[in-house]
Protein backbone atom coordinates (compact mmCIF):
# COMPACT_ATOMS: atom_id res chain seq x y z
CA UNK A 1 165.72 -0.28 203.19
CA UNK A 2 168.89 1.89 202.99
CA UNK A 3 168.70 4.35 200.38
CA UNK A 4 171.96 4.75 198.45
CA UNK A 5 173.72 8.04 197.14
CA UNK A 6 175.61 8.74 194.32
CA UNK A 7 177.95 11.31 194.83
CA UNK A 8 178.70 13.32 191.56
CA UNK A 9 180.78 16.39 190.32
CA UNK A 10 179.44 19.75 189.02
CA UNK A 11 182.37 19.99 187.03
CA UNK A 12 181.33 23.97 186.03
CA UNK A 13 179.14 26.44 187.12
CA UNK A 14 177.26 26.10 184.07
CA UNK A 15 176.05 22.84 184.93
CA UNK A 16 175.04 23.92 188.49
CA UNK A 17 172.48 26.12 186.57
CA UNK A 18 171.28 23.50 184.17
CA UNK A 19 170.74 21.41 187.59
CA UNK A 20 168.41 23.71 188.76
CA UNK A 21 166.92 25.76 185.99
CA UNK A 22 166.43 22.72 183.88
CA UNK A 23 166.36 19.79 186.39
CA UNK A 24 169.04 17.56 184.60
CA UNK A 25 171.97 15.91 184.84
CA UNK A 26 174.81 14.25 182.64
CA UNK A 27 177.03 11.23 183.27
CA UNK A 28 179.34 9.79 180.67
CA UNK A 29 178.24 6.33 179.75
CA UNK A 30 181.63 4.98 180.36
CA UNK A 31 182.33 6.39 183.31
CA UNK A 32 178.80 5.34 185.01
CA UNK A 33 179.78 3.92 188.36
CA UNK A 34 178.18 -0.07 188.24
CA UNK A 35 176.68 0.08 191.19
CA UNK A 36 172.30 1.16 191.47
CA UNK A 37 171.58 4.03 193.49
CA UNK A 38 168.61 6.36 194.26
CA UNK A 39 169.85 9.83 194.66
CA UNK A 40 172.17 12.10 193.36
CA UNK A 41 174.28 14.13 195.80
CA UNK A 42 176.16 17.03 194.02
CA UNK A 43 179.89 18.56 194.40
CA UNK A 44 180.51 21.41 193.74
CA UNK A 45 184.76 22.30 193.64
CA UNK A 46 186.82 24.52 193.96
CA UNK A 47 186.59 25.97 190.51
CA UNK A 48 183.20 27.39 192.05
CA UNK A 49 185.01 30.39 193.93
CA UNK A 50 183.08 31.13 197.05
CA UNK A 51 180.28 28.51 196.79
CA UNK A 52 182.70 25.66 196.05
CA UNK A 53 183.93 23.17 197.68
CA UNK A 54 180.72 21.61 199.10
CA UNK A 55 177.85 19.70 198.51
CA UNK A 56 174.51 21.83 198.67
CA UNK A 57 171.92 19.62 196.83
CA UNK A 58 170.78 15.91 196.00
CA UNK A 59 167.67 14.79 194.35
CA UNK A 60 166.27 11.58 193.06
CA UNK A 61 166.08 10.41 189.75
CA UNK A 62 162.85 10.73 188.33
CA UNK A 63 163.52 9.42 184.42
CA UNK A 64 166.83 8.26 182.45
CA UNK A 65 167.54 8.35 178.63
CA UNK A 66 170.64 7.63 176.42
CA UNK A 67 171.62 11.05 174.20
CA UNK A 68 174.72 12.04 172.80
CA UNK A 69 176.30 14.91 174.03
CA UNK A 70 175.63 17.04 171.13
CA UNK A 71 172.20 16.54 171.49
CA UNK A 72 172.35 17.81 175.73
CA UNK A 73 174.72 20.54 174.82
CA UNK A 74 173.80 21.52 170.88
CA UNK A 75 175.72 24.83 171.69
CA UNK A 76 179.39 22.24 171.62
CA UNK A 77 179.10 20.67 168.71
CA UNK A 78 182.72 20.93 168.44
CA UNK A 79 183.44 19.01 171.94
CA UNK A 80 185.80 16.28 171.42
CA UNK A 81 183.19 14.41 173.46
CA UNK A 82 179.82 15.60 170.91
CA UNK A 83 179.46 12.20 169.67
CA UNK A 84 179.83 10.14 172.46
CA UNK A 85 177.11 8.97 174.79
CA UNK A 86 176.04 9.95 177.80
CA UNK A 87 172.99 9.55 180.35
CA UNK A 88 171.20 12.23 181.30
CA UNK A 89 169.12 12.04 184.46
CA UNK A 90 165.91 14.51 184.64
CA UNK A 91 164.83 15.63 188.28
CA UNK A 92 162.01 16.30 190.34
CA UNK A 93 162.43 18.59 192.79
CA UNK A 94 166.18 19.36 194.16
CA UNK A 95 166.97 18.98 197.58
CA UNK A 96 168.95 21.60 199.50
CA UNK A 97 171.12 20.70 202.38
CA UNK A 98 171.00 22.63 205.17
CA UNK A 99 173.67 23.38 206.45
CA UNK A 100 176.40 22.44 203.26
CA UNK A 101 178.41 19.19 203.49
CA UNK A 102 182.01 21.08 203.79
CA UNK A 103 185.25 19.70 202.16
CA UNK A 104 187.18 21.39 205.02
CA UNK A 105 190.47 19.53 203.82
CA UNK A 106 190.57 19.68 200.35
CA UNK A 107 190.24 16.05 199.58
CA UNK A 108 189.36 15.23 196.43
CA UNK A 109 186.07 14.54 194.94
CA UNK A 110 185.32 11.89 192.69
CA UNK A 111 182.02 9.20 192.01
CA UNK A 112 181.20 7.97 195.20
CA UNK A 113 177.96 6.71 197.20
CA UNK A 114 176.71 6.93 200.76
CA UNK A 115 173.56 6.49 202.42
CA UNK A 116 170.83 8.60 202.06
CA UNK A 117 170.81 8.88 206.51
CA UNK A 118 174.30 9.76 206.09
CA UNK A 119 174.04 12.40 203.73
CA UNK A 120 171.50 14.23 205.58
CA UNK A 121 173.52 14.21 208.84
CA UNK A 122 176.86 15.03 207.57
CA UNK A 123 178.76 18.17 208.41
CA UNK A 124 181.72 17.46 206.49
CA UNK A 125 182.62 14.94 203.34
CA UNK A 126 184.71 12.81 205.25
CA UNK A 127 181.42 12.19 207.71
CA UNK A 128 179.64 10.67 204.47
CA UNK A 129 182.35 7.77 204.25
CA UNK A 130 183.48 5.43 206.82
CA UNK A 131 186.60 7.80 207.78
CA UNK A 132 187.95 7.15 211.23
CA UNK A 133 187.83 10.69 213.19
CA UNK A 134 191.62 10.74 213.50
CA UNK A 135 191.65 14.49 214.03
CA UNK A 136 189.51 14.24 216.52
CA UNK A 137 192.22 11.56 218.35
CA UNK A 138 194.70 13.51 218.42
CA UNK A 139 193.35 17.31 219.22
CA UNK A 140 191.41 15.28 222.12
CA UNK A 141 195.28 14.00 222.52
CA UNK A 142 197.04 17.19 222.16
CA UNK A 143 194.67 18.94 224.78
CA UNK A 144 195.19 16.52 227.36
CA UNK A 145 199.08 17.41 227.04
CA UNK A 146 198.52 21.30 227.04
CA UNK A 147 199.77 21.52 223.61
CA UNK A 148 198.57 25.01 222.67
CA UNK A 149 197.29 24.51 218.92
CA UNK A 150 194.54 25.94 216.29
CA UNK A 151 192.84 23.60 214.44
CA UNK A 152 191.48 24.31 210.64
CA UNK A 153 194.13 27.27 210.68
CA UNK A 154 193.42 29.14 207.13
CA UNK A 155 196.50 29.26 205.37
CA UNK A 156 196.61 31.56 202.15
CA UNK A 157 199.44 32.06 199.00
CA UNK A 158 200.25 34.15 197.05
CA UNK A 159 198.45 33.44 194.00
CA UNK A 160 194.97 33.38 196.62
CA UNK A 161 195.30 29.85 196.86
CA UNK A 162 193.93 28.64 200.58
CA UNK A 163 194.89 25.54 202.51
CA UNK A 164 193.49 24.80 205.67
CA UNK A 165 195.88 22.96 208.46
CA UNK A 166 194.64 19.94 210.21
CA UNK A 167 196.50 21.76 213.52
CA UNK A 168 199.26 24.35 213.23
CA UNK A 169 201.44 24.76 216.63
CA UNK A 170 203.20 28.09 216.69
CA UNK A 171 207.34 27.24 217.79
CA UNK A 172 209.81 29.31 218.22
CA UNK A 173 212.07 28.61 215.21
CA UNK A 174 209.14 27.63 212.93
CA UNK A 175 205.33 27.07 212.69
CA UNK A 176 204.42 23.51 212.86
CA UNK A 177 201.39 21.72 211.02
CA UNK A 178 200.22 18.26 211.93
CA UNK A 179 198.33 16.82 209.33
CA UNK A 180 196.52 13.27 209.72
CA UNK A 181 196.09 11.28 206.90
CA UNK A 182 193.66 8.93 206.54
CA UNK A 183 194.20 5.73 204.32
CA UNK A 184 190.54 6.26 202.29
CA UNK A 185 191.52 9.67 201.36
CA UNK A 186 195.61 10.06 200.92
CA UNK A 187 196.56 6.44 199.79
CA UNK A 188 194.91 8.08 196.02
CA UNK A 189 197.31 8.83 193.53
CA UNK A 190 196.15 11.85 193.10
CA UNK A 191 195.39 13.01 196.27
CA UNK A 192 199.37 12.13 196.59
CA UNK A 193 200.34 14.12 194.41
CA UNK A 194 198.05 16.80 195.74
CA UNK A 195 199.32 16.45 199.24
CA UNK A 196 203.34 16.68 198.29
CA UNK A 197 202.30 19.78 196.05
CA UNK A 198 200.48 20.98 198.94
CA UNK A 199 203.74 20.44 201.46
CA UNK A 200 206.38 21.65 198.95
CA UNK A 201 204.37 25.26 198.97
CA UNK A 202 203.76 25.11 202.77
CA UNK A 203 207.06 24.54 202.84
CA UNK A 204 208.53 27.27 200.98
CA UNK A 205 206.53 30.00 203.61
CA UNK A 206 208.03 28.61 206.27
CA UNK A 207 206.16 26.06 207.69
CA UNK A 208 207.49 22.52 209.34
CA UNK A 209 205.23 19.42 208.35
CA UNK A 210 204.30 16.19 210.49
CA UNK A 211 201.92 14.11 208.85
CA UNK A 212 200.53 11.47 210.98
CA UNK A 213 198.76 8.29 209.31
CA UNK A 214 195.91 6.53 210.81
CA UNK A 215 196.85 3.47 211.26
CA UNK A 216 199.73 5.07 213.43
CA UNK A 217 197.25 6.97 215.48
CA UNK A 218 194.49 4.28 215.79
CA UNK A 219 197.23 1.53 216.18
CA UNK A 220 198.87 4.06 219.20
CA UNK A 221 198.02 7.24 219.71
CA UNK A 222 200.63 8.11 222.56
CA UNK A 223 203.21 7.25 219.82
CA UNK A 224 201.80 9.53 217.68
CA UNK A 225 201.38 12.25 219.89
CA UNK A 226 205.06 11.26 221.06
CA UNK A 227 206.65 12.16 217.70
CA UNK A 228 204.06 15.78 217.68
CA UNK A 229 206.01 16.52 221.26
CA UNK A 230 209.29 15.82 219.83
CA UNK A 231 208.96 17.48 216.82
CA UNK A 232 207.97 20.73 219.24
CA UNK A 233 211.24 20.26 221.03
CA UNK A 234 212.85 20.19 217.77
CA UNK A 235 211.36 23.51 217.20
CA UNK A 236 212.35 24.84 220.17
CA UNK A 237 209.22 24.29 221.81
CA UNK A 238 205.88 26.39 221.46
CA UNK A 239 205.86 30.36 221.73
């Protein structure tokens, strides 16, 4: 029988060390996803520095109660959330996946399940959902027309923020950066916003933006690698 996975959010470090000092976990009552499941897989964001921005343990639920939050974190009492209820979710023994589950492009994070298989084979958080490998269409694409490109190119700001290109093709009048979008991921509102923030900064150091959807590139790749090729020429072709 498939065993599913709840994918939750260490929202702070804090609660990374409750996870595994204490073995326990909290979930606001009304924000409980509906559906059963029988492990927990862990996210740990951005907000985490160095070690976020990956998933590094799961366990399995070993006891449930209802408390309020005051009563998990006595230390808050002045929360706006004290009173309200919440589950918390005691552990056995947590799981550590090796190697990480990546989030190599920054997508976001929210309650989501998987299979337990899944979880255990998966490299980055797209592989846990049923993402079409779009990148890999079109730098399988882009290689068979010579296009010289580097994919996952680190991109950093000012303020120490990072991106990390889907492909970036050096041109002669301006860098270019293909991104592919799939329909799971950037079709959320917030990952919308997220991805024109994103752009409007890339932007503003110089860079020239193609994003590619996948139905476009599963629908016809050689049209999507078409509009790549012209946007080169545009650019006055590659360096």
């Amino acid at each position: 029988m498939r065993k599913i996975v709840l994918i939750a959010v260490l929202k702070y470090p804090r609660d990374l060390r409750i996870l595994l000092k204490k073995k326990w976990y909290r979930i606001p009552l009304n924000k409980l996803p509906r559906k059963n499941f029988d492990f927990i897989a862990f996210y740990q964001p951005a907000l985490f520095g160095a070690s976020g921005g990956r998933i590094n343990y799961y366990a399995k639920p070993k006891k449930v109660v209802r408390l309020r939050r005051v009563d998990l974190l006595p230390g808050e009492v002045r929360n706006i959330n004290a009173k309200n209820i919440y589950l918390k979710y005691s552990f056995g023994k947590i799981n550590k996946l090796k190697p990480a589950i990546r989030n190599k492009n920054g997508l976001r994070v929210s309650f989501g399940f998987t299979g337990l298989s899944k979880l255990k084979k998966a490299a980055e958080v797209t592989d846990l959902y049923d993402v079409a490998p779009i990148e890999k269409m079109i730098k399988k694409a882009l290689n068979r027309k010579d296009v010289n490109f580097k994919s996952e190119y680190p991109v950093r700001l000012e303020n120490n923020l990072k991106y990390r290109l889907d492909f970036a093709i050096f041109c002669k009048k301006a860098p270019l950066n293909i991104e592919c979008d799939s329909l799971k991921w950037h079709s959320q509102k917030g990952q919308v916003f997220k991805d024109k923030l994103r752009d409007k900064r890339l932007k503003k150091l110089g860079w020239n933006i193609l994003r590619l959807k996948e139905r476009e590139i599963t629908g016809n790749i050689n049209e999507s690698i078409g509009k790549v090729l012209l946007r080169v020429k545009t650019l006055g072709g590659i360096k």
